[in-house]
Protein backbone atom coordinates (compact mmCIF):
# COMPACT_ATOMS: atom_id res chain seq x y z
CA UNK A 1 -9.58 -6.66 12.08
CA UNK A 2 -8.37 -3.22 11.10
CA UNK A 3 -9.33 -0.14 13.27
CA UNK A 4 -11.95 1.57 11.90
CA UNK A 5 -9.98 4.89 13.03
CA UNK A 6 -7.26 3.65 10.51
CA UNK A 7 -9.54 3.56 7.94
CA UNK A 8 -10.94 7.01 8.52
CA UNK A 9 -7.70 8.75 9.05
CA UNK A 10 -6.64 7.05 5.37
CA UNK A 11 -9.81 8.49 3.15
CA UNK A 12 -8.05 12.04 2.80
CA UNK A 13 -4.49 10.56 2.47
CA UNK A 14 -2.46 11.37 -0.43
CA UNK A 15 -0.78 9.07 -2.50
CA UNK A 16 2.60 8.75 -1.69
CA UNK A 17 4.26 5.31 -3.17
CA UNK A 18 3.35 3.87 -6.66
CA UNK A 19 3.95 0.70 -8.09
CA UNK A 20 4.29 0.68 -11.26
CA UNK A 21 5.73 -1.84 -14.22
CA UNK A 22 8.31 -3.17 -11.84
CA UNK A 23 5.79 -4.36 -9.35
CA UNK A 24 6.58 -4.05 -5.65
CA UNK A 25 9.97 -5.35 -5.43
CA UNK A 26 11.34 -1.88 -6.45
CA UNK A 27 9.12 0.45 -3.83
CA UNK A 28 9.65 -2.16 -0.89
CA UNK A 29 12.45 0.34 0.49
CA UNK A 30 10.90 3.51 -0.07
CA UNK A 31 7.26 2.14 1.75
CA UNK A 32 9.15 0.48 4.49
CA UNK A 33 11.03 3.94 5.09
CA UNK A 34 7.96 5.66 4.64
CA UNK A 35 5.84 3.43 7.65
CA UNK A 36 8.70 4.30 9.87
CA UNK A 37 7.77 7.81 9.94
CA UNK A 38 4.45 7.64 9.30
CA UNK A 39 1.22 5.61 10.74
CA UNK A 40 -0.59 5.38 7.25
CA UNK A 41 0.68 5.03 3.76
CA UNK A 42 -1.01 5.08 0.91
CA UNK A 43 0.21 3.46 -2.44
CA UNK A 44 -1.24 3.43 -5.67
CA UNK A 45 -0.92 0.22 -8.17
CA UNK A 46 -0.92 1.41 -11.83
CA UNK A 47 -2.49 -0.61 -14.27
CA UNK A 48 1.25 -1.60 -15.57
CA UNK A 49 1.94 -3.24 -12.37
CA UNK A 50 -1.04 -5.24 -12.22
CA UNK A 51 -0.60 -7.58 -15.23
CA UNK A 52 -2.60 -10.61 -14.53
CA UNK A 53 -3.45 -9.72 -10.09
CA UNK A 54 -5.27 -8.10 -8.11
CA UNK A 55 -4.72 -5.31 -5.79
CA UNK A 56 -5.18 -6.91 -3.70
CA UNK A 57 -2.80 -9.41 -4.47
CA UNK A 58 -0.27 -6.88 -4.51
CA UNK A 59 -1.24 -5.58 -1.45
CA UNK A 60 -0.79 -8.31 0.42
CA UNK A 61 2.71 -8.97 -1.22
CA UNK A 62 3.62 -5.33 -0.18
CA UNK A 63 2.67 -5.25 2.91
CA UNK A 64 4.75 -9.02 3.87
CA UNK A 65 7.70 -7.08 2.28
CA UNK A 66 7.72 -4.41 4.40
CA UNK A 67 6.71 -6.04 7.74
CA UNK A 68 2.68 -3.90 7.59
CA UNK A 69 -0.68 -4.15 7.37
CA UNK A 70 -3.33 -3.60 5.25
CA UNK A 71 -6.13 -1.02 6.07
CA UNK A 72 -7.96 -1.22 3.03
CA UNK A 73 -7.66 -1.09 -0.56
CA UNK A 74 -10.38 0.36 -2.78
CA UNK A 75 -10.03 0.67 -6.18
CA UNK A 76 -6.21 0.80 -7.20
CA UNK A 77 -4.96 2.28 -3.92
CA UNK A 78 -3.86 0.12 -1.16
CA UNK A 79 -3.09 1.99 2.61
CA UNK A 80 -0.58 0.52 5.02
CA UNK A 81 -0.21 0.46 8.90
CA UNK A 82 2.78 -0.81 10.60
């Protein structure tokens, strides 16, 4: 279970990584870098990268990549924790 702290702290987090037509192999480094000097990162999955998943899907897939966890996803945003 996810801190409910986490979640708070995420709802006025900008979007900082997006996945986009080349799914989430190409943002792996640059989120992985990013949750090493940061608690929370938020990444947005455009419609291009979606294809035939889900968020949360992708989500999941990013977050194995890059060693995190996800907070939440709502809509097509996804935050990370590490």
């Amino acid at each position: 279970m996810v801190n409910p702290d986490l979640r708070a702290e995420a709802h006025d987090l900008d979007v900082t990584v997006w996945v986009g037509k080349g799914g989430v192999e190409p943002v792996i480094e640059e989120c992985s870098d990013q949750l090493a000097n940061s608690k929370l990162v938020k990444a947005k999955f455009l419609r291009a990268a979606r294809g035939g998943t889900t968020v949360d899907e992708l989500a999941d897939e990013l977050a194995e990549a890059t060693n995190a966890e996800v907070v939440e996803t709502r809509g097509n945003t996804a935050v990370f924790h590490r």
